[in-house]
Protein backbone atom coordinates (compact mmCIF):
# COMPACT_ATOMS: atom_id res chain seq x y z
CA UNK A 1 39.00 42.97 -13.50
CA UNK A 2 38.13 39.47 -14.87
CA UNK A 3 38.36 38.01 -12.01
CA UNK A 4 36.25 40.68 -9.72
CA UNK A 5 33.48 39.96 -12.44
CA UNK A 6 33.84 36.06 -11.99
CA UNK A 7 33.20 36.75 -8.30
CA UNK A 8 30.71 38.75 -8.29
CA UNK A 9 28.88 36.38 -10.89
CA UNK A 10 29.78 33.56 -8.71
CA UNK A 11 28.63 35.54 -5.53
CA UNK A 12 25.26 36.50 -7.44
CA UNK A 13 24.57 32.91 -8.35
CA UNK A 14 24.99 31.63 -4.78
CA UNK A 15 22.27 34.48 -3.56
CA UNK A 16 20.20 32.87 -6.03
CA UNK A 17 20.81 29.58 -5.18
CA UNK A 18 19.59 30.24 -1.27
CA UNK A 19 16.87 32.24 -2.44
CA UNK A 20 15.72 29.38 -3.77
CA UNK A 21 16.72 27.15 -1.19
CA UNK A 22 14.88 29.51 1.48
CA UNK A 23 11.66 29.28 -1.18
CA UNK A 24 11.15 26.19 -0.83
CA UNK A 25 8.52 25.31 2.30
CA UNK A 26 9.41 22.45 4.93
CA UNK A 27 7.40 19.92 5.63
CA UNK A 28 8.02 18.05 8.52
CA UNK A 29 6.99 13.82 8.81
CA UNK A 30 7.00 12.12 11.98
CA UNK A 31 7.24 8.09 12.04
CA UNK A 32 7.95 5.32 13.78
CA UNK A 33 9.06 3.06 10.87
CA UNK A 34 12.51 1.31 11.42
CA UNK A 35 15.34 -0.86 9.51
CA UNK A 36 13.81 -1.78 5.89
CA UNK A 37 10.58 -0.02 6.25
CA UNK A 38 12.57 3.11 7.56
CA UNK A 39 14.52 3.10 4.11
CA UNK A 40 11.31 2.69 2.45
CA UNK A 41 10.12 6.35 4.16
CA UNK A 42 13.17 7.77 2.87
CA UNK A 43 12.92 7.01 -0.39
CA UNK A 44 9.45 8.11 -0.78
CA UNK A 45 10.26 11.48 0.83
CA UNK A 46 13.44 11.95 -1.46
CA UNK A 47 11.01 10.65 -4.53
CA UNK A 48 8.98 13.56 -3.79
CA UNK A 49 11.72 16.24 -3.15
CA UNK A 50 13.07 15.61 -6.29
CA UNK A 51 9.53 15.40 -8.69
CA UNK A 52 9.16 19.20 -7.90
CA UNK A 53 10.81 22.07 -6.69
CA UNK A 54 8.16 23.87 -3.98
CA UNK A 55 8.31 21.66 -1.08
CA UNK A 56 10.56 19.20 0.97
CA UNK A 57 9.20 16.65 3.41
CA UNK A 58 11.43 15.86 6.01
CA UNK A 59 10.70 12.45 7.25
CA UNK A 60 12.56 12.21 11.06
CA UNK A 61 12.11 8.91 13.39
CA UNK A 62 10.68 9.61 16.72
CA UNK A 63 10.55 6.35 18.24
CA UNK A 64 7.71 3.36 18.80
CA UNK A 65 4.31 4.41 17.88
CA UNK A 66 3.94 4.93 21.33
CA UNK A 67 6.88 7.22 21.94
CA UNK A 68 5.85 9.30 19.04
CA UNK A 69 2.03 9.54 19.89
CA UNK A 70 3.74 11.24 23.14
CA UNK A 71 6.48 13.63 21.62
CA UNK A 72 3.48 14.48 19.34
CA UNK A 73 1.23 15.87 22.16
CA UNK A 74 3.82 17.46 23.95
CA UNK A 75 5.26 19.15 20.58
CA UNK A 76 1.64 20.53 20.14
CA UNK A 77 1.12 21.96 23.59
CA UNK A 78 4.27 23.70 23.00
CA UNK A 79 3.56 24.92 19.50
CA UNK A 80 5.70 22.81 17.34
CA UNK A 81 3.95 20.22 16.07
CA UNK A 82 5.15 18.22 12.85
CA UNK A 83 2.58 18.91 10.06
CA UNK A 84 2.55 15.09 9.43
CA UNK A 85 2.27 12.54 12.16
CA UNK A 86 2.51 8.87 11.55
CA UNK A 87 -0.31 7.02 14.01
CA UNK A 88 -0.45 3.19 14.74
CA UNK A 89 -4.28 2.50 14.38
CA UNK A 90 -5.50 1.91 17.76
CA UNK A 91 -4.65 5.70 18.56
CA UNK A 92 -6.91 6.80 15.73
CA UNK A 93 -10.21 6.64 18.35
CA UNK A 94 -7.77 9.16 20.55
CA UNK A 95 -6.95 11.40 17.62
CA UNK A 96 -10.70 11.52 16.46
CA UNK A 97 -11.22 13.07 19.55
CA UNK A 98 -8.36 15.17 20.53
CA UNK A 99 -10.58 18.48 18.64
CA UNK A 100 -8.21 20.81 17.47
CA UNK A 101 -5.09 19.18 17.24
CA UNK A 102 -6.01 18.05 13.66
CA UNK A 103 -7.28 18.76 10.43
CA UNK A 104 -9.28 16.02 8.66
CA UNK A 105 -7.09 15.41 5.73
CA UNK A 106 -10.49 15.12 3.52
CA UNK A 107 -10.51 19.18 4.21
CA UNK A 108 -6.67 19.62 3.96
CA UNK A 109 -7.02 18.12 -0.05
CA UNK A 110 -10.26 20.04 -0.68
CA UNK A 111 -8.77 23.18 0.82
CA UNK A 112 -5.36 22.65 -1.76
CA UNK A 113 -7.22 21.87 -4.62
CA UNK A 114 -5.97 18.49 -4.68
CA UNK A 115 -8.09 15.09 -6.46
CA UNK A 116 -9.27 13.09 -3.56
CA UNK A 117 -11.85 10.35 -3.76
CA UNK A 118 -11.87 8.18 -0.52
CA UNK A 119 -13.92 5.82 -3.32
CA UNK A 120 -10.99 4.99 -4.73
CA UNK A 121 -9.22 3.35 -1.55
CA UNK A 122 -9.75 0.21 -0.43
CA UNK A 123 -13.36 0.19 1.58
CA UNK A 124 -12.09 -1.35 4.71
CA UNK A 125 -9.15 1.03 4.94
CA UNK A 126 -10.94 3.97 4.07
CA UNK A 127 -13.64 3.31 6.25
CA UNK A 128 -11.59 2.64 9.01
CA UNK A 129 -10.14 6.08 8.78
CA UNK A 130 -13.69 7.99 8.10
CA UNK A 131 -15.50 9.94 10.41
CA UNK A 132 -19.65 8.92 11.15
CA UNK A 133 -20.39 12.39 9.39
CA UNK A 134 -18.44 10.27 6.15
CA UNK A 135 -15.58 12.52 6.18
CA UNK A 136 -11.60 11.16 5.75
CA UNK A 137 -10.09 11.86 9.17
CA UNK A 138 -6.77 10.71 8.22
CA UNK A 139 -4.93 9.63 5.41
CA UNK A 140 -3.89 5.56 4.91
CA UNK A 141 -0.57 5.12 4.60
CA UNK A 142 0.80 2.14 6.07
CA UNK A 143 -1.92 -0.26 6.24
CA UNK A 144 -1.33 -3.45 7.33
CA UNK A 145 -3.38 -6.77 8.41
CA UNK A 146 -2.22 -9.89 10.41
CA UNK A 147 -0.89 -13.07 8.27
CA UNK A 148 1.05 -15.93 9.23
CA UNK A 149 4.39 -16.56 8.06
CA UNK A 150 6.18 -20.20 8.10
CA UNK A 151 9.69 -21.47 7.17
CA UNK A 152 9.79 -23.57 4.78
CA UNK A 153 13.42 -25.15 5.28
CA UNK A 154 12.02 -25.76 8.76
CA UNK A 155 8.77 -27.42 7.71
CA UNK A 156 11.18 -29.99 5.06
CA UNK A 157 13.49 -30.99 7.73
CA UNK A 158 10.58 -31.62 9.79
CA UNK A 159 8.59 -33.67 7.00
CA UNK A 160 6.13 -31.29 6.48
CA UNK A 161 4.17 -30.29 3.45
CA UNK A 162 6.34 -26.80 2.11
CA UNK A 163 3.31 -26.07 -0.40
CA UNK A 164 0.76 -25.72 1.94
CA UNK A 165 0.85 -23.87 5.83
CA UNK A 166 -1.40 -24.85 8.39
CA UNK A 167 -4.77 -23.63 7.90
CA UNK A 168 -6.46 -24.59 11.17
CA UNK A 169 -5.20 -24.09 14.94
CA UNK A 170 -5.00 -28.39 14.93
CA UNK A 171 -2.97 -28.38 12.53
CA UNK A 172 -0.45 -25.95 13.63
CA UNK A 173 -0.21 -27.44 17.58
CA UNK A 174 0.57 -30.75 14.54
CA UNK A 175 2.93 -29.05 12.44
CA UNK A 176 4.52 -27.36 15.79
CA UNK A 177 4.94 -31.18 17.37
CA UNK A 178 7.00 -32.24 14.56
CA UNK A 179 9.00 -29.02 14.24
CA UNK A 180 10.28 -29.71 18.10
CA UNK A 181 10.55 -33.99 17.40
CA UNK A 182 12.37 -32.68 14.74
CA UNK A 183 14.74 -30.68 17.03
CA UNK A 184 13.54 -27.62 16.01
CA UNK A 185 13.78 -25.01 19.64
CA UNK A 186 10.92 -22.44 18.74
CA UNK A 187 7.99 -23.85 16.86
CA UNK A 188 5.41 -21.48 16.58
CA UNK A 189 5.99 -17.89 18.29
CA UNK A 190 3.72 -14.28 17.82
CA UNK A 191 4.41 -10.86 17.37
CA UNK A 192 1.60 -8.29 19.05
CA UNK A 193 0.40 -10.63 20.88
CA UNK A 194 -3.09 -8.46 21.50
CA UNK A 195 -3.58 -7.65 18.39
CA UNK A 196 -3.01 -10.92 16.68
CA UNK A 197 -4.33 -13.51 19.20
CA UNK A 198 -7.03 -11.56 20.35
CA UNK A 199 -8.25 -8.64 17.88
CA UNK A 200 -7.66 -10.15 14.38
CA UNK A 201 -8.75 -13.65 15.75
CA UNK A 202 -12.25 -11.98 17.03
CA UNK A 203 -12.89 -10.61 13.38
CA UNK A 204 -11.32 -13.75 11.69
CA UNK A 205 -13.57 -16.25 13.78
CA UNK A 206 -16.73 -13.62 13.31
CA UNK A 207 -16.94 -12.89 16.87
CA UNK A 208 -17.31 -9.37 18.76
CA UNK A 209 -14.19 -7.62 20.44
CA UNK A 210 -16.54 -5.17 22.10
CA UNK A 211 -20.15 -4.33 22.09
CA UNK A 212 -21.11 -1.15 19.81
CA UNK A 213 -19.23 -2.81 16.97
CA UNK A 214 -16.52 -2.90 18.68
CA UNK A 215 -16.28 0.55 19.26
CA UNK A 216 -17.42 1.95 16.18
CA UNK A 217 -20.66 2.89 16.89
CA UNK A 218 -19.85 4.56 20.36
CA UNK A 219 -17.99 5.67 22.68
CA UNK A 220 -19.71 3.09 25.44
CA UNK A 221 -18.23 0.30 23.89
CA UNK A 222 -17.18 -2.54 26.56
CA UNK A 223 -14.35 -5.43 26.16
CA UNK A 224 -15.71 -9.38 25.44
CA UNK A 225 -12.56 -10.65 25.56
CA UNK A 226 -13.63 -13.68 28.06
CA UNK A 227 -15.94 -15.26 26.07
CA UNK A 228 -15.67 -19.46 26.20
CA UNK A 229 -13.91 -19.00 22.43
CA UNK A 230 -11.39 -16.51 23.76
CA UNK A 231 -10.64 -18.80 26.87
CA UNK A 232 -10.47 -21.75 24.48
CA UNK A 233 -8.15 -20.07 22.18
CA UNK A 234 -6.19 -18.59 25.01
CA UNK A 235 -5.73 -21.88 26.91
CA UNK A 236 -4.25 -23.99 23.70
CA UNK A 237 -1.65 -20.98 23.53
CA UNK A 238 -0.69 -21.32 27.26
CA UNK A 239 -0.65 -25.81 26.90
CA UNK A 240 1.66 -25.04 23.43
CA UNK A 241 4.15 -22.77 25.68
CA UNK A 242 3.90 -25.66 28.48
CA UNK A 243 5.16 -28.16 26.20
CA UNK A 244 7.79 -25.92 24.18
CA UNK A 245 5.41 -25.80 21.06
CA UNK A 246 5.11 -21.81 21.55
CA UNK A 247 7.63 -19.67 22.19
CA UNK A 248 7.18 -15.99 23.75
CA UNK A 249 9.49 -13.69 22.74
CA UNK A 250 8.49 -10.09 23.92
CA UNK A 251 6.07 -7.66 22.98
CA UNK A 252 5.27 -5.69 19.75
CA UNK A 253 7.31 -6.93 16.93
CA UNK A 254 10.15 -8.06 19.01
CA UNK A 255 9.37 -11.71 17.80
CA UNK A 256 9.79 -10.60 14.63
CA UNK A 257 13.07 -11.09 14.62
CA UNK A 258 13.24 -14.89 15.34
CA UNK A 259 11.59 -15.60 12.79
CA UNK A 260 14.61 -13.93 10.54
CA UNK A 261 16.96 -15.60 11.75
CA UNK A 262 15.16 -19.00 11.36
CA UNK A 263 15.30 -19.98 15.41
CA UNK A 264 11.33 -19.68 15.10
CA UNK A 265 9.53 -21.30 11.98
CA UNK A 266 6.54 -20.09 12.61
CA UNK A 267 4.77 -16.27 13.51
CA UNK A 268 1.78 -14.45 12.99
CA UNK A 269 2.26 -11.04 12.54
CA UNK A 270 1.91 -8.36 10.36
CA UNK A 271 2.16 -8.20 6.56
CA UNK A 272 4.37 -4.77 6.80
CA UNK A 273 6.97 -7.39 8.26
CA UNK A 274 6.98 -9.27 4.40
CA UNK A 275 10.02 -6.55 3.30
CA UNK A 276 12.13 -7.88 6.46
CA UNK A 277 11.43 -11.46 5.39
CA UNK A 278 12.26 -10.70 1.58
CA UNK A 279 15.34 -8.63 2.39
CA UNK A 280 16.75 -10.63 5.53
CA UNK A 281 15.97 -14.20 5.47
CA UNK A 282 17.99 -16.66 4.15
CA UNK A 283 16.02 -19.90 3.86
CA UNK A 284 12.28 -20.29 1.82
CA UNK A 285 9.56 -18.98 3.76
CA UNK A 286 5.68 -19.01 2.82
CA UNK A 287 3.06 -16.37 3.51
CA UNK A 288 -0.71 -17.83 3.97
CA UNK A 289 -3.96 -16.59 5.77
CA UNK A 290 -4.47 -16.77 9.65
CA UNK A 291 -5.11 -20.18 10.74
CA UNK A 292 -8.75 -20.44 12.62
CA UNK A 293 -11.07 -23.03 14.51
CA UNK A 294 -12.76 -25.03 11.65
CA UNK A 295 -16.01 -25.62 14.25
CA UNK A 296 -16.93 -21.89 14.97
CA UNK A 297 -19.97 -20.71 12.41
CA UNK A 298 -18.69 -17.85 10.14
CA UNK A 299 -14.96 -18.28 10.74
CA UNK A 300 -12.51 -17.47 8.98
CA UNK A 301 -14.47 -14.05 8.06
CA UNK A 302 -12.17 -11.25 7.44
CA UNK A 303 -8.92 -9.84 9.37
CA UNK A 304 -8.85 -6.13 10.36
CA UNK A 305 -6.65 -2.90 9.69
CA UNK A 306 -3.31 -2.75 11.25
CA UNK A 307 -0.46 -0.56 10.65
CA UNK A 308 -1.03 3.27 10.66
CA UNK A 309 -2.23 6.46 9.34
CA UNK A 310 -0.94 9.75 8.71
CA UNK A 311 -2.86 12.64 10.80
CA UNK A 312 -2.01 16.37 9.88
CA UNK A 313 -1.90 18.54 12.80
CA UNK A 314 -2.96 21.92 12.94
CA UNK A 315 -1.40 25.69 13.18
CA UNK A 316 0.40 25.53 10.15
CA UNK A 317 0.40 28.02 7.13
CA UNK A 318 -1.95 27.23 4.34
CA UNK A 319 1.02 27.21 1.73
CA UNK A 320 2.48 24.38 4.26
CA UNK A 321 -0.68 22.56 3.78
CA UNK A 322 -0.71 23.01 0.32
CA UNK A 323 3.10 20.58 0.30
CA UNK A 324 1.10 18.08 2.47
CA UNK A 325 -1.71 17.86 -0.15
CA UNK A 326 0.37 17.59 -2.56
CA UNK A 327 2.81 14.49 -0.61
CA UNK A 328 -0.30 12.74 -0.08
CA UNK A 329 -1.31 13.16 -4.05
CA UNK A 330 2.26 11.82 -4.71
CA UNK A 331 2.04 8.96 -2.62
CA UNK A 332 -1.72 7.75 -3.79
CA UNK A 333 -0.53 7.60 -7.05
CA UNK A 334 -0.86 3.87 -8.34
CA UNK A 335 3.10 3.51 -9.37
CA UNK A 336 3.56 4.86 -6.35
CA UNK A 337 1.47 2.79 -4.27
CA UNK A 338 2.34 -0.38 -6.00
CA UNK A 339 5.86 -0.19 -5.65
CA UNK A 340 5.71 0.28 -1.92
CA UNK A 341 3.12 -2.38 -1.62
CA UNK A 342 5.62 -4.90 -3.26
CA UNK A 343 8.47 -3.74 -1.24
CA UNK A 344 7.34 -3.82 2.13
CA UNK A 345 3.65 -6.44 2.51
CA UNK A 346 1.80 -2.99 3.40
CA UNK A 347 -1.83 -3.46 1.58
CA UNK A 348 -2.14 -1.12 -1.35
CA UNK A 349 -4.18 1.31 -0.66
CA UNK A 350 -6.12 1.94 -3.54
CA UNK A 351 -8.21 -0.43 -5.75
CA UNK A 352 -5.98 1.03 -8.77
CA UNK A 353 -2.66 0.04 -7.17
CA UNK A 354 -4.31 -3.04 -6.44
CA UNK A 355 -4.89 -3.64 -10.02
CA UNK A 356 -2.04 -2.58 -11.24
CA UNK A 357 -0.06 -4.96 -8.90
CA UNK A 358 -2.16 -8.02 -9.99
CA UNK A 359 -1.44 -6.42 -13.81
CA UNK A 360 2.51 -6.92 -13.47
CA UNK A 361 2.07 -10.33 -12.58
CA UNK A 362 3.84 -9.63 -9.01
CA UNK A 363 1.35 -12.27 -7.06
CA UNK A 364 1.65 -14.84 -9.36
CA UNK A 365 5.45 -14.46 -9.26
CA UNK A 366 6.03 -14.27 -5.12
CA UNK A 367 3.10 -16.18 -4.19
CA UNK A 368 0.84 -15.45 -1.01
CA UNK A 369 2.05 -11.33 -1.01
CA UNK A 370 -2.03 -11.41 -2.19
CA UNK A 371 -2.94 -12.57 1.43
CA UNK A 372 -3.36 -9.36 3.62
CA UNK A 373 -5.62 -8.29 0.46
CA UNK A 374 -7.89 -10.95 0.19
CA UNK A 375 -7.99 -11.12 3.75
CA UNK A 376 -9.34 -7.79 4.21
CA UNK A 377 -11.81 -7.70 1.30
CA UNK A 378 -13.93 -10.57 2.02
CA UNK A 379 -17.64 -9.40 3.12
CA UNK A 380 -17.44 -7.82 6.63
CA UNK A 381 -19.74 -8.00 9.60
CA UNK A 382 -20.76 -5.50 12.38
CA UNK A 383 -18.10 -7.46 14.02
CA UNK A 384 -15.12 -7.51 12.00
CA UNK A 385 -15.53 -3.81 10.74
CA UNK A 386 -12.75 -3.29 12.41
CA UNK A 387 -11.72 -1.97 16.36
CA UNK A 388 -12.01 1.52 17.47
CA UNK A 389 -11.89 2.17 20.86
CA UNK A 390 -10.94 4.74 23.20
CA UNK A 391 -7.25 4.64 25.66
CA UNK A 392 -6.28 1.56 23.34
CA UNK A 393 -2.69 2.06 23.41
CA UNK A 394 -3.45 1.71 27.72
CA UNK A 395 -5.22 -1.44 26.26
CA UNK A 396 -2.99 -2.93 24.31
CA UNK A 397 -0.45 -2.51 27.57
CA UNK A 398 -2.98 -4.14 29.72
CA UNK A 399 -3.39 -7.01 27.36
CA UNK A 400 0.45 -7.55 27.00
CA UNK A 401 0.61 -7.63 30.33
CA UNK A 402 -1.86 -10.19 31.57
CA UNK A 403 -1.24 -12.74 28.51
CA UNK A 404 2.37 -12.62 29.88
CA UNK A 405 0.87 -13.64 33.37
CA UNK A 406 -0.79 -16.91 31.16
CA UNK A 407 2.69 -17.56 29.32
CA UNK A 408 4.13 -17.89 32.48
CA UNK A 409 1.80 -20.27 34.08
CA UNK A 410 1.36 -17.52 36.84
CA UNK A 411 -2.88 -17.28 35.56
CA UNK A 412 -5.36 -18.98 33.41
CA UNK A 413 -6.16 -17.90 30.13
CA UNK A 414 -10.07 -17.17 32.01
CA UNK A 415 -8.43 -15.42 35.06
CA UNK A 416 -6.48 -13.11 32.83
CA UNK A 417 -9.11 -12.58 30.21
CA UNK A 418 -11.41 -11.76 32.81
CA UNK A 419 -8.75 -9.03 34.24
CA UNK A 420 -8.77 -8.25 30.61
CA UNK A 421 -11.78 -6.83 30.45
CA UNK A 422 -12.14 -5.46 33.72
CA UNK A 423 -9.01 -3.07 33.33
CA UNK A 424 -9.74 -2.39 29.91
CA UNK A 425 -13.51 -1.44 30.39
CA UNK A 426 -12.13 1.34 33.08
CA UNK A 427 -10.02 2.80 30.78
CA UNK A 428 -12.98 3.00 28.20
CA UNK A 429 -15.04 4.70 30.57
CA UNK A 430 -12.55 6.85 31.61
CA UNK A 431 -12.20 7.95 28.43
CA UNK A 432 -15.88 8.25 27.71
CA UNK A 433 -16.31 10.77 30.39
CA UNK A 434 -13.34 12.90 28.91
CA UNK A 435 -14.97 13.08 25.64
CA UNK A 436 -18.69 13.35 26.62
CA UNK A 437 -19.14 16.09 24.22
């Protein structure tokens, strides 16, 4: 008889247990983040499963940013949409205008009853992110800007200066001569090549990407790309990779990883890549702002937003939004924001976390992690707002594509700037006429 009880005590206790299990509402994250920054996702998803009982994010990779921009749209023409979705930010001028696919997250906090003050984020992140009408359109998450990174061990062997990188294009075409007299196989290489040799140096050097603000102001924006400064810039590139002073090493963050494992001593790339470096590298490396052209008027101005955003997608129940509100509460919190801005060189997005950071001493500590910040907060200009434009993932492709063509000796930095611009201003009036209304 004692044992009949037992089991049905034991049987009644494992109803409960699923009843609770089957209470407690999904919420499923799509990203693109990989290796340490992947880990980082985890943790911040099993953070928030275990600080309350109601909701579980499931965080699932689904590829590049690319890939998952596409498995996105598909999943929603089929009904099945993720209710978050990670987006690099040159698809946010495609996700502004894909109506009814999302719900502006400034509307998905209201609607929950959740705190949200896009005052308290950092202006050019927030900004970046807002719609003209001033609402949030998505929420910053991974926000990133371009820095450049340099290997110290490299630069001593060499008889460089370890305190101090480069701070002008001269003086890295210098500092990349003596790495190779020095023996040294990859100087000087970059990572998103478009967005760090062509994008971030336009706002860093105070010059326009594309007319209407560079997109911000409308959708008739059109590339200038080709301007004598691009060509200039452009054409020192293609002379390093003639004499061996720059190496290409693929698109995206591919080149990241020659940097790791010291064959390159020098990148520009993204600050998100800082965890990697921290984590991976096993020699002293140095983060400092993007080197610039000490003879252009303005320059260096400020860098603009990299990284991505998270978009949440519509059709989903309002209890379902009410675990994405709350996520998004749990993640803006300044511990929590602080902590992931120290592990992984993704700016923090508030002003608070921001604060709190400096408070801990962190900067002083690991010096240059302050970069991407003071980078982006410097006074910006109609022309380093930042870059919103229409089919810029087709962009981005196009500009891979034809700087590969300069690498290669195969065109001149003006011949492929030129077809630059031409390709990309099709694909901005394509998408114009799509989104008219």
């Amino acid at each position: 008889m004692r044992f009949k009880t037992l089991a049905v005590a034991s049987m009644l206790a494992a109803a409960t247990l699923a009843g609770t299990a089957q209470a407690q509402t999904e919420i499923q994250w799509w990203h693109s983040m990989v290796a340490v920054n992947n880990e980082w996702v985890n943790d911040l998803a099993k953070q928030f499963n275990e600080s309350q009982k109601e909701y579980k994010i499931v965080p699932t990779f689904k590829g590049s940013y690319d890939e998952s921009m596409t498995a996105s749209i598909a999943a929603f023409r089929a009904g099945n949409a993720p209710h978050i979705l990670q987006v690099f930010e040159v698809g946010t001028a495609t996700m502004m205008a894909s109506k009814g696919a999302i719900v502006p997250v400034g509307q998905v906090m209201k609607d929950a009853g959740e705190k949200f003050d896009p005052a308290a984020y950092i202006s050019a992140v927030a900004g970046y992110y807002t719609a003209p009408n001033g609402q949030m359109l998505s929420f910053p998450f991974n926000s990133s800007t371009t820095i450049f990174y340099f290997n110290k061990d490299a630069f001593k062997a060499a008889g460089l200066p370890t305190d101090k990188a480069p701070t002008t294009w001269p003086e890295v075409i210098n500092a990349a001569a003596k790495l190779k007299a020095a023996g040294h196989k990859c100087p000087f290489t970059t990572a998103w090549q478009g967005w760090t040799q062509l994008e971030s140096f336009s706002a860093w050097h105070n010059v326009e990407f594309a007319t209407k603000s560079n997109g911000l102001a409308g959708l008739d924006a059109r590339m200038k790309i080709n301007s004598p400064l691009h060509v200039r810039h452009i054409e020192n590139l293609a002379n390093m990779a003639k004499q061996g002073l720059f190496v290409y090493k693929g698109r995206g963050n591919v080149p990241e990883a020659s940097f790791v494992s010291g064959e390159c001593a020098m990148i520009n790339t993204s600050s998100g890549f800082y965890g990697n470096v921290a984590k991976n590298a096993k020699f002293a490396y140095g983060l400092a702002p993007l080197p610039y052209y000490q003879d252009v008027p303005g320059a260096p101005q400020n860098t603009v937003i990299g990284g991505a955003s998270l978009w949440v997608m519509s059709g989903k129940k309002p209890a379902e939004y009410k675990g994405v509100a709350k996520f998004f509460s749990f993640i803006s919190t300044p511990e929590v924001q602080s902590a992931s801005h120290k592990r992984t060189g993704y700016l923090p997005i508030t002003t608070a976390a921001y604060q709190l950071t400096e408070k801990t001493g962190f900067y002083k500590e690991n010096p240059g992690t302050d970069v991407a910040v003071t980078q982006m907060i410097r006074k910006v200009t109609d022309k380093s707002r930042g870059i919103r434009l229409g089919n810029y993932v087709q962009i981005r492709a196009i500009e891979d594509e034809e700087l590969e063509q300069v690498w290669n000796g195969k065109k001149t930095a003006q011949e492929a700037l030129d077809e630059i611009v031409k390709r990309g201003n099709e694909q901005l009036e394509r998408f114009q006429k799509a989104n008219k209304g």
